[in-house]
C-alpha atoms as a PDB file:
ATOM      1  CA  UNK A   1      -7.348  -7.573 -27.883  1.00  0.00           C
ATOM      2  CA  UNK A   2      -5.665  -4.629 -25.691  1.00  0.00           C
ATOM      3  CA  UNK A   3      -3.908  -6.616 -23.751  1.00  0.00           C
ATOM      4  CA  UNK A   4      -2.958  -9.058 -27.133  1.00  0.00           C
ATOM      5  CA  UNK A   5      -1.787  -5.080 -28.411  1.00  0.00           C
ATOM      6  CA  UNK A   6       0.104  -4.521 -25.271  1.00  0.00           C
ATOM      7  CA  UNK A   7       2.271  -7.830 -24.990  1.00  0.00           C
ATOM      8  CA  UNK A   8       3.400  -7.178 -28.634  1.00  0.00           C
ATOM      9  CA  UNK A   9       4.290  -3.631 -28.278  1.00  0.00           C
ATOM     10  CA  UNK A  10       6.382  -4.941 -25.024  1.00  0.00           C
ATOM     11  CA  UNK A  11       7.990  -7.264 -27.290  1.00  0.00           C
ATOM     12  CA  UNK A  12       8.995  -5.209 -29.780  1.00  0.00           C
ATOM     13  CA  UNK A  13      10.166  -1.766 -27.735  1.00  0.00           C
ATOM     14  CA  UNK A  14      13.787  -1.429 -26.562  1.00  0.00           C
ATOM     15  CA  UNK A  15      13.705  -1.965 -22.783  1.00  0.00           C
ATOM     16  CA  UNK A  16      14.965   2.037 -22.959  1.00  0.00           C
ATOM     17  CA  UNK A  17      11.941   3.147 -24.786  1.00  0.00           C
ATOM     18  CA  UNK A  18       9.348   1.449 -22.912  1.00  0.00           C
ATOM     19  CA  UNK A  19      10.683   2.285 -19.160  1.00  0.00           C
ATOM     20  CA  UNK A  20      10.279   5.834 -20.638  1.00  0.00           C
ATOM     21  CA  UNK A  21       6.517   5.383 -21.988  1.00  0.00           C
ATOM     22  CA  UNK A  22       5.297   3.925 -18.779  1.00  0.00           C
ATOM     23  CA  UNK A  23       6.963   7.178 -16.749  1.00  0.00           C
ATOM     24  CA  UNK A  24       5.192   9.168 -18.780  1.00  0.00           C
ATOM     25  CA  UNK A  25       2.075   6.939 -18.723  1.00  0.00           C
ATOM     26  CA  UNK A  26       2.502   7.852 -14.915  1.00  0.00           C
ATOM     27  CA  UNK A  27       2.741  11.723 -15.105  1.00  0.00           C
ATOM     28  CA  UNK A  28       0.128  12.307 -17.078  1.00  0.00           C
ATOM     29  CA  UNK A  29      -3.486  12.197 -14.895  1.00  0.00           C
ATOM     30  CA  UNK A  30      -6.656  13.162 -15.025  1.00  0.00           C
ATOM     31  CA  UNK A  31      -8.311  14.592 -12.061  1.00  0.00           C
ATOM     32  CA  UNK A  32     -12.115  13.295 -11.071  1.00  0.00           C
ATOM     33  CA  UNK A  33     -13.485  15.943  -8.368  1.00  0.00           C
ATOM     34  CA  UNK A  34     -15.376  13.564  -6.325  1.00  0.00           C
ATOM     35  CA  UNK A  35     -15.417  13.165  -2.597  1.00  0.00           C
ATOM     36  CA  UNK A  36     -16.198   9.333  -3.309  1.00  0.00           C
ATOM     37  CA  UNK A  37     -13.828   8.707  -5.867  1.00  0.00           C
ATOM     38  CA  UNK A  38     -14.423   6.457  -8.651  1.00  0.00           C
ATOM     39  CA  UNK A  39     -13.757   2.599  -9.713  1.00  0.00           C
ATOM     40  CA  UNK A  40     -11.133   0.701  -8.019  1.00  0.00           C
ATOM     41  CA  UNK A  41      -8.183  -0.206 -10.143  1.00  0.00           C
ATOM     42  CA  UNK A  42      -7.745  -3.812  -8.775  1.00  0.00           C
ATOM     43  CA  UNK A  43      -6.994  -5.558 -12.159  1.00  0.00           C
ATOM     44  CA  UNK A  44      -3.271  -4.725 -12.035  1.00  0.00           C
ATOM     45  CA  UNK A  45      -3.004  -6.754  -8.878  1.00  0.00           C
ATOM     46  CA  UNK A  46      -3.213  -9.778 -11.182  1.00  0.00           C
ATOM     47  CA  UNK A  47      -0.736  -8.701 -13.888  1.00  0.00           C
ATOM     48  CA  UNK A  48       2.214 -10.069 -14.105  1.00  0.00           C
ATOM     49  CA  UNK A  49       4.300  -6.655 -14.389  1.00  0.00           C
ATOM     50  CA  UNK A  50       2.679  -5.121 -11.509  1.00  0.00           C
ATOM     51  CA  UNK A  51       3.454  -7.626  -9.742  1.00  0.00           C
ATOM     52  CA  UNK A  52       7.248  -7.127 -10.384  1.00  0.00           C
ATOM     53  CA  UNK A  53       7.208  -3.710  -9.895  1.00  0.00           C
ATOM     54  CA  UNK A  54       5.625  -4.351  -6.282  1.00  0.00           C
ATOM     55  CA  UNK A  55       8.891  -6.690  -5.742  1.00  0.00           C
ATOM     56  CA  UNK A  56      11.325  -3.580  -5.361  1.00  0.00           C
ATOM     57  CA  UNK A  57       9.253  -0.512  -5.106  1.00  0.00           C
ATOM     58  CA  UNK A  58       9.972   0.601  -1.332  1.00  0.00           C
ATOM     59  CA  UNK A  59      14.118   0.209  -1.931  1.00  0.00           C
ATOM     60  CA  UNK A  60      15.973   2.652  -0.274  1.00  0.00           C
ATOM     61  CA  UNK A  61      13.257   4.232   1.365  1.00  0.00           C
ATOM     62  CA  UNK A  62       9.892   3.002   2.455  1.00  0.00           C
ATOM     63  CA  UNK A  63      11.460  -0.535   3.232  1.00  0.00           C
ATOM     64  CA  UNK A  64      14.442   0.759   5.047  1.00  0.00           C
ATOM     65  CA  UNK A  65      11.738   3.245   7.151  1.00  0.00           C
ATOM     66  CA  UNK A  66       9.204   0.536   8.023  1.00  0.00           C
ATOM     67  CA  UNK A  67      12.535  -1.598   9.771  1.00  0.00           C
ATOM     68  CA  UNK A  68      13.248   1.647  11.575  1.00  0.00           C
ATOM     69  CA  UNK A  69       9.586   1.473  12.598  1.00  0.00           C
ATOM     70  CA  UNK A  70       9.704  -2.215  13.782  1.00  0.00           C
ATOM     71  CA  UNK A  71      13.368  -2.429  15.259  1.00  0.00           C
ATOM     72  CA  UNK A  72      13.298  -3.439  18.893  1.00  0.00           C
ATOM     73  CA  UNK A  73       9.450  -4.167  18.927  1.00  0.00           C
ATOM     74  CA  UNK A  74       8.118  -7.985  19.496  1.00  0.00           C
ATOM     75  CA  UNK A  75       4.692  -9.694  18.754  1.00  0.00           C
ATOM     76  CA  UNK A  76       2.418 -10.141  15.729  1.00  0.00           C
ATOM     77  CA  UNK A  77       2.469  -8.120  12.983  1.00  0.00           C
ATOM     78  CA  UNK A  78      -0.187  -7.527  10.153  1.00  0.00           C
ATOM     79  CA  UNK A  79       1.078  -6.422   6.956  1.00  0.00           C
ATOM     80  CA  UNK A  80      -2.156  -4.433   5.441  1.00  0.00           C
ATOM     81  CA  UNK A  81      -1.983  -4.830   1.306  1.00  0.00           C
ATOM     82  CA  UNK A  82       1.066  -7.614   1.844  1.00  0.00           C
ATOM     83  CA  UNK A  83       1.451  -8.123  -2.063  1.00  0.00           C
ATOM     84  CA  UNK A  84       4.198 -10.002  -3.111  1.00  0.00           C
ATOM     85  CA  UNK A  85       5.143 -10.157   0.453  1.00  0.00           C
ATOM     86  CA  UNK A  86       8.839  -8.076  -0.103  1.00  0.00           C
ATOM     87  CA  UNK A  87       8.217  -6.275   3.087  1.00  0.00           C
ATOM     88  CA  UNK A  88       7.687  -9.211   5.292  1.00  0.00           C
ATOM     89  CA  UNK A  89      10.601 -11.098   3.603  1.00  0.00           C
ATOM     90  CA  UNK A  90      12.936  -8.089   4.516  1.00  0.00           C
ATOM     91  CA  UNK A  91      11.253  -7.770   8.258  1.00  0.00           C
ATOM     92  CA  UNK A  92      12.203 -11.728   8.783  1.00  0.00           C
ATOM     93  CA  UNK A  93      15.548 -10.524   9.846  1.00  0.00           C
ATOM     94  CA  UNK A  94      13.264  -8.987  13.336  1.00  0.00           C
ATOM     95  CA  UNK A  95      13.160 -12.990  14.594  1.00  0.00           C
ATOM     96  CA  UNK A  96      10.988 -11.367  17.803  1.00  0.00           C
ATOM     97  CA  UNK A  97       8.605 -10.513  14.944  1.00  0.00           C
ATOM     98  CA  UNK A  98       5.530 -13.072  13.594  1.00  0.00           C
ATOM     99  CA  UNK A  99       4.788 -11.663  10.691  1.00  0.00           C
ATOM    100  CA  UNK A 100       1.523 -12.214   9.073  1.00  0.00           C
ATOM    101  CA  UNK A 101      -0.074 -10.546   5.815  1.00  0.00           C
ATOM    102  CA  UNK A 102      -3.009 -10.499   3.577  1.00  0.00           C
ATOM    103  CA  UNK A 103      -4.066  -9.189   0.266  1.00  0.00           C
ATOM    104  CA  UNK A 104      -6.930  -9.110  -2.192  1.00  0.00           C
ATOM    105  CA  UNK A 105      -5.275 -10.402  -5.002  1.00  0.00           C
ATOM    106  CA  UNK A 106      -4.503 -14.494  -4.631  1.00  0.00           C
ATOM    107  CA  UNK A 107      -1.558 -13.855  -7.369  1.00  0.00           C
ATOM    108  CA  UNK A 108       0.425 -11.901  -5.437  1.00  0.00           C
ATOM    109  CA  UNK A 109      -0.609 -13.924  -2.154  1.00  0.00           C
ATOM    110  CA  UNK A 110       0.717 -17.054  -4.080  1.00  0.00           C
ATOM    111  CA  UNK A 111       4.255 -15.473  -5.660  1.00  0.00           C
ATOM    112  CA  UNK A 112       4.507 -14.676  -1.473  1.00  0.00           C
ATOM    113  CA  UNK A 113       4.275 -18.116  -0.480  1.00  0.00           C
ATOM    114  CA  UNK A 114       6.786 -18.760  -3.089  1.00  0.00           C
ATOM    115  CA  UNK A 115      10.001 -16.575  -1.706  1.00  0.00           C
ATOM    116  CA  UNK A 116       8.983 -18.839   1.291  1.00  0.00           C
ATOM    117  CA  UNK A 117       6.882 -16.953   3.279  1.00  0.00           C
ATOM    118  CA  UNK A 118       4.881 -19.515   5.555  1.00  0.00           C
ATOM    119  CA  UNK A 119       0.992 -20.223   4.104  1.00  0.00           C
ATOM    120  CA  UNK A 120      -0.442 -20.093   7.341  1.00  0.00           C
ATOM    121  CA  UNK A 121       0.382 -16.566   7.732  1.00  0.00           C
ATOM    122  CA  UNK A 122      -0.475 -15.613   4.210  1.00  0.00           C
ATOM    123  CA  UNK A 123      -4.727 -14.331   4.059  1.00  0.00           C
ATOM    124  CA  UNK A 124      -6.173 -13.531   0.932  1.00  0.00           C
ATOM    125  CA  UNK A 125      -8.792 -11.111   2.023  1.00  0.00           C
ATOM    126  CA  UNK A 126     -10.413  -7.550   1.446  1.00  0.00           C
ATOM    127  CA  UNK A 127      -8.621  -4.844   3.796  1.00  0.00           C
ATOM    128  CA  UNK A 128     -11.937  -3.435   4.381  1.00  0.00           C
ATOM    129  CA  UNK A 129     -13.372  -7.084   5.951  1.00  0.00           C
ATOM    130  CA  UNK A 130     -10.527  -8.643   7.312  1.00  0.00           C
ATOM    131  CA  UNK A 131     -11.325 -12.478   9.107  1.00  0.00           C
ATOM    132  CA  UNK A 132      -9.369 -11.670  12.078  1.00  0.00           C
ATOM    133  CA  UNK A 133     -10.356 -11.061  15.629  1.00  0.00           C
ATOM    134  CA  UNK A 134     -10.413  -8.314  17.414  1.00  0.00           C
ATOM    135  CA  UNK A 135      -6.697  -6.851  18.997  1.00  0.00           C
ATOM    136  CA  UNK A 136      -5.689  -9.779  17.091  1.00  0.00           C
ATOM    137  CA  UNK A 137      -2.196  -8.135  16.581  1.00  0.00           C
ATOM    138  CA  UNK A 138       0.215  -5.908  18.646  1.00  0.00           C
ATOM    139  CA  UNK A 139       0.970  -4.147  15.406  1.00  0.00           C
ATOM    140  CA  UNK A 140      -0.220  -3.616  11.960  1.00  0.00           C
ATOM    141  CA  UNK A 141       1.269  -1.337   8.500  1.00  0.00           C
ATOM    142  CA  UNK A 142       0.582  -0.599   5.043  1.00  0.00           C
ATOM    143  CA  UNK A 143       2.469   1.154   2.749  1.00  0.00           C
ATOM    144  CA  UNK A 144       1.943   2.804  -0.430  1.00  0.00           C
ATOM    145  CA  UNK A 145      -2.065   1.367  -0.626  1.00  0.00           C
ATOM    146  CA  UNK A 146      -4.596   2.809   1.223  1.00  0.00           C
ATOM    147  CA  UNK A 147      -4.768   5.952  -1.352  1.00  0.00           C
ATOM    148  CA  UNK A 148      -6.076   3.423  -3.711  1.00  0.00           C
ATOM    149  CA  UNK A 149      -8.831   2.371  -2.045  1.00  0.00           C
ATOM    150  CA  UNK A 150     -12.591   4.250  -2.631  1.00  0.00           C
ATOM    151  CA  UNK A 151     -13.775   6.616   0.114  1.00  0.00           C
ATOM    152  CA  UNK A 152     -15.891   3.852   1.470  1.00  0.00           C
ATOM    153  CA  UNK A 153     -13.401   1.109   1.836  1.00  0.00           C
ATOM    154  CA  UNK A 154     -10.646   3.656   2.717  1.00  0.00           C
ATOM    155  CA  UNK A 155     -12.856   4.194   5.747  1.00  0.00           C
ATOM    156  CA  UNK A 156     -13.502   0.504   6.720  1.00  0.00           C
ATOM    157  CA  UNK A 157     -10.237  -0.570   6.135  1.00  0.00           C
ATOM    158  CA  UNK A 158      -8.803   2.093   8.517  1.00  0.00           C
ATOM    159  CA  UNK A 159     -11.165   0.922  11.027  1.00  0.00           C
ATOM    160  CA  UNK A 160     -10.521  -2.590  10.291  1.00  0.00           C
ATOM    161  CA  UNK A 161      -6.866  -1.647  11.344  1.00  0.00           C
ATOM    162  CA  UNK A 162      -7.902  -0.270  14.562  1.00  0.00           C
ATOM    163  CA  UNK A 163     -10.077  -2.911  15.441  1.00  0.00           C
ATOM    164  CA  UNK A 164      -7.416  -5.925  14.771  1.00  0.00           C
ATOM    165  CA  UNK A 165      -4.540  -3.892  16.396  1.00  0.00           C
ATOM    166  CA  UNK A 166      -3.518  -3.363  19.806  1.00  0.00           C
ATOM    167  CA  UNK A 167      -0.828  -0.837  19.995  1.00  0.00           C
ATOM    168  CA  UNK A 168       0.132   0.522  17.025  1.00  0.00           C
ATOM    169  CA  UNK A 169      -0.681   1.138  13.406  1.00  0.00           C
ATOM    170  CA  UNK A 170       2.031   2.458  10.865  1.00  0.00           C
ATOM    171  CA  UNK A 171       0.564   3.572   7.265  1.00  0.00           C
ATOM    172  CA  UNK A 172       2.487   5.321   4.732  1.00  0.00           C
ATOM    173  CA  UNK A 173       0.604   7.279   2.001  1.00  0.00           C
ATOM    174  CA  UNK A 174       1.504   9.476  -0.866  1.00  0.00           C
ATOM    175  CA  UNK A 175       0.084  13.244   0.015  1.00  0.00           C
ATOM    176  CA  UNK A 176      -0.604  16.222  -2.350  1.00  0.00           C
ATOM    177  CA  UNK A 177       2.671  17.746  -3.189  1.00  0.00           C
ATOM    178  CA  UNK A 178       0.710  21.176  -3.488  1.00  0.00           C
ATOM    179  CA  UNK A 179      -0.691  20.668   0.065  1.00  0.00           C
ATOM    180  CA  UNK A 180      -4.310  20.780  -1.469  1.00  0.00           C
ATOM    181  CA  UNK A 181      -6.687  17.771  -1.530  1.00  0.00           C
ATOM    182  CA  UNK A 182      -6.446  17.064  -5.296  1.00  0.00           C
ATOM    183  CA  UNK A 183      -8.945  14.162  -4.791  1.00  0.00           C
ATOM    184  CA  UNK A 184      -9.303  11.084  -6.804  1.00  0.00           C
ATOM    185  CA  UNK A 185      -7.232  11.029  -9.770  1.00  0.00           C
ATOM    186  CA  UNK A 186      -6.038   8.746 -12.529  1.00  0.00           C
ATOM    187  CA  UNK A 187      -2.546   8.517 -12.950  1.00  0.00           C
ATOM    188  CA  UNK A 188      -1.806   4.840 -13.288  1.00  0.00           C
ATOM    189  CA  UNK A 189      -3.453   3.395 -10.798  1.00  0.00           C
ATOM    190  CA  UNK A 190      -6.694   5.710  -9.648  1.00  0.00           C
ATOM    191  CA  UNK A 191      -5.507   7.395  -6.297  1.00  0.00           C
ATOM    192  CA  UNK A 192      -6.216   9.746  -3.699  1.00  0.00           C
ATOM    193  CA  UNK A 193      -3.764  12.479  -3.743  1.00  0.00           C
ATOM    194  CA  UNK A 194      -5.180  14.843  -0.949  1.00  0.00           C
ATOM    195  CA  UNK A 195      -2.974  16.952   1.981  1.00  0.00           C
ATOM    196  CA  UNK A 196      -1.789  15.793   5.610  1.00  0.00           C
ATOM    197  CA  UNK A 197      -4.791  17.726   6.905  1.00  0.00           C
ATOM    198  CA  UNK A 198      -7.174  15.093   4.905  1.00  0.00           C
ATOM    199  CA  UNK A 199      -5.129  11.631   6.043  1.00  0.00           C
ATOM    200  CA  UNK A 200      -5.053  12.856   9.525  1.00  0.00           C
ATOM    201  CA  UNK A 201      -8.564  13.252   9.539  1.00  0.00           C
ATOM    202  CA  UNK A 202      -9.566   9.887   8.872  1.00  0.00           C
ATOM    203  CA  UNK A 203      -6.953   7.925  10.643  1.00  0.00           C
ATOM    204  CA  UNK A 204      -8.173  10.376  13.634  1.00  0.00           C
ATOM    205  CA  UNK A 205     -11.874   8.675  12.924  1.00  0.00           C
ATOM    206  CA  UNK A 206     -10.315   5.613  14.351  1.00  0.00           C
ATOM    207  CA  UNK A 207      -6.870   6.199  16.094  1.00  0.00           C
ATOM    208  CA  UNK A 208      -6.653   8.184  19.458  1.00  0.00           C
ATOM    209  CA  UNK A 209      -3.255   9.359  18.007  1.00  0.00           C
ATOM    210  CA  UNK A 210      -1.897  10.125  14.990  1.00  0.00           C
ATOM    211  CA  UNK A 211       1.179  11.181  14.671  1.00  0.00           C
ATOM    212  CA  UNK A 212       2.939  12.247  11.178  1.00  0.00           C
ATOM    213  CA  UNK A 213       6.395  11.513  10.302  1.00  0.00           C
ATOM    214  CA  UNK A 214       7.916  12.039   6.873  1.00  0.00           C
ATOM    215  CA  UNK A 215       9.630   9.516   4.460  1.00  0.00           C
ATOM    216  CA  UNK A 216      11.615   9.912   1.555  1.00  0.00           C
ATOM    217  CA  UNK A 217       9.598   8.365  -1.403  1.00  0.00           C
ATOM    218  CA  UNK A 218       8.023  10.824  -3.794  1.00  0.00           C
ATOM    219  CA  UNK A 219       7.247  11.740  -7.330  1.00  0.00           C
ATOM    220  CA  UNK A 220       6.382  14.191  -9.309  1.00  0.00           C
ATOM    221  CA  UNK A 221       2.774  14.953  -7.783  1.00  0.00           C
ATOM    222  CA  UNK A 222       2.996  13.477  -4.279  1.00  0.00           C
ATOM    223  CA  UNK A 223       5.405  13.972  -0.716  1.00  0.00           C
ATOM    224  CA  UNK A 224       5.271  10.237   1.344  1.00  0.00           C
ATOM    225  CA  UNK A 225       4.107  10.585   4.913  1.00  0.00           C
ATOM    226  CA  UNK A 226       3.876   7.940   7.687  1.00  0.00           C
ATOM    227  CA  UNK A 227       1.042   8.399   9.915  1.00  0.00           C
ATOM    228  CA  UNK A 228       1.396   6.429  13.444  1.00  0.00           C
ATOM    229  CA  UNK A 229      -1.902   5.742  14.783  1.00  0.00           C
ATOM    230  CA  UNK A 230      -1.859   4.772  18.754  1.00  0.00           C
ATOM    231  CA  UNK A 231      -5.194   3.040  20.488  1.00  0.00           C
END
């Protein structure tokens, strides 16, 4: 029935109007003071909007910061949370480049098969159990994900990066505007929004180096902020 509600109030709200209600369904959030964070949000990665959002969110700034990240490199690359497989499709350009991804949502694994990514590189998969050997890739990124996932399979799947990567591991995460750790909140997707101090400290857990650069996407409650992990 909510979702029955929702598809007729999208109907019948000027494009204007609606665009406005979502912001504001995204600046309003409740915070949950938890170490372990709650319930992961992974029913949006099967609707249809998300999924179209995900199709242009990095433009003009993650996207154009992950190709500075990859420019000159060569080998196989693992892209961590791959959705609708934008990212890869932009990266294609880097022909030294194999680009593999995977995701947990077979959706968004299936709209990036159909912008012509290749199957055989496409893995629908939990981050936090990935299939692949070990030092399976030279280099491996997510962007804009990993403060979605619980504490537990935040941890795992930053060790799951470590173990399948050789060199390098490039992760981009929103962090607390107010340079606190805020913790798990619910904005519109549930989210860690903690400080620097906080990301660095688990990357560290599986990284010898971690290095943090800045990038320009932010909003109203978070500052983006790539963190270059080394083996």
């Amino acid at each position: 029935m909510a979702e029955n509600m929702k598809v007729l109030a999208r109907a019948l709200c000027p494009p204007i109007l609606w665009d406005a209600l979502i912001a504001a369904r995204r600046k309003s959030f409740v915070r949950i003071h938890s170490e372990d964070g709650g319930r992961q949000d992974l029913d949006l990665y099967w609707d249809k909007e998300m999924a179209e959002v995900l199709d242009r969110w990095g433009e003009g700034t993650t996207w154009a910061e992950i190709e500075m990240l990859m420019i000159a490199r060569s080998g196989r690359v693992l892209d961590i949370a791959c959705g609708t497989g934008a990212v890869m499709k932009q990266l294609e350009k880097f022909s030294e480049l194999e680009l593999h991804g995977c995701d947990i949502s077979d959706a968004l694994v299936g709209r990036a098969a159909e912008i012509g990514l290749p199957g055989e590189r496409l893995t629908i998969c939990d981050a936090s159990q990935m299939p692949y050997p070990d030092l399976d890739f030279d280099f491996s990124y997510s962007i804009g994900s990993l403060e979605h996932f619980t504490s537990d399979g935040l941890t795992k799947t930053i060790a799951e990066a470590a173990r399948v990567t050789k060199l390098a591991s490039f992760h981009m995460v929103p962090t607390s505007r107010s340079g606190r750790d805020e913790g798990w909140l619910k904005t519109y997707q549930s989210m860690y929004n903690c400080s620097v101090g906080w990301w660095r400290e688990r990357f560290a857990a599986a990284f010898r180096e971690v290095h943090v650069m800045e990038s320009r996407w932010n909003d109203h409650i978070s500052v983006g902020k790539w963190f270059a992990c080394v083996k």
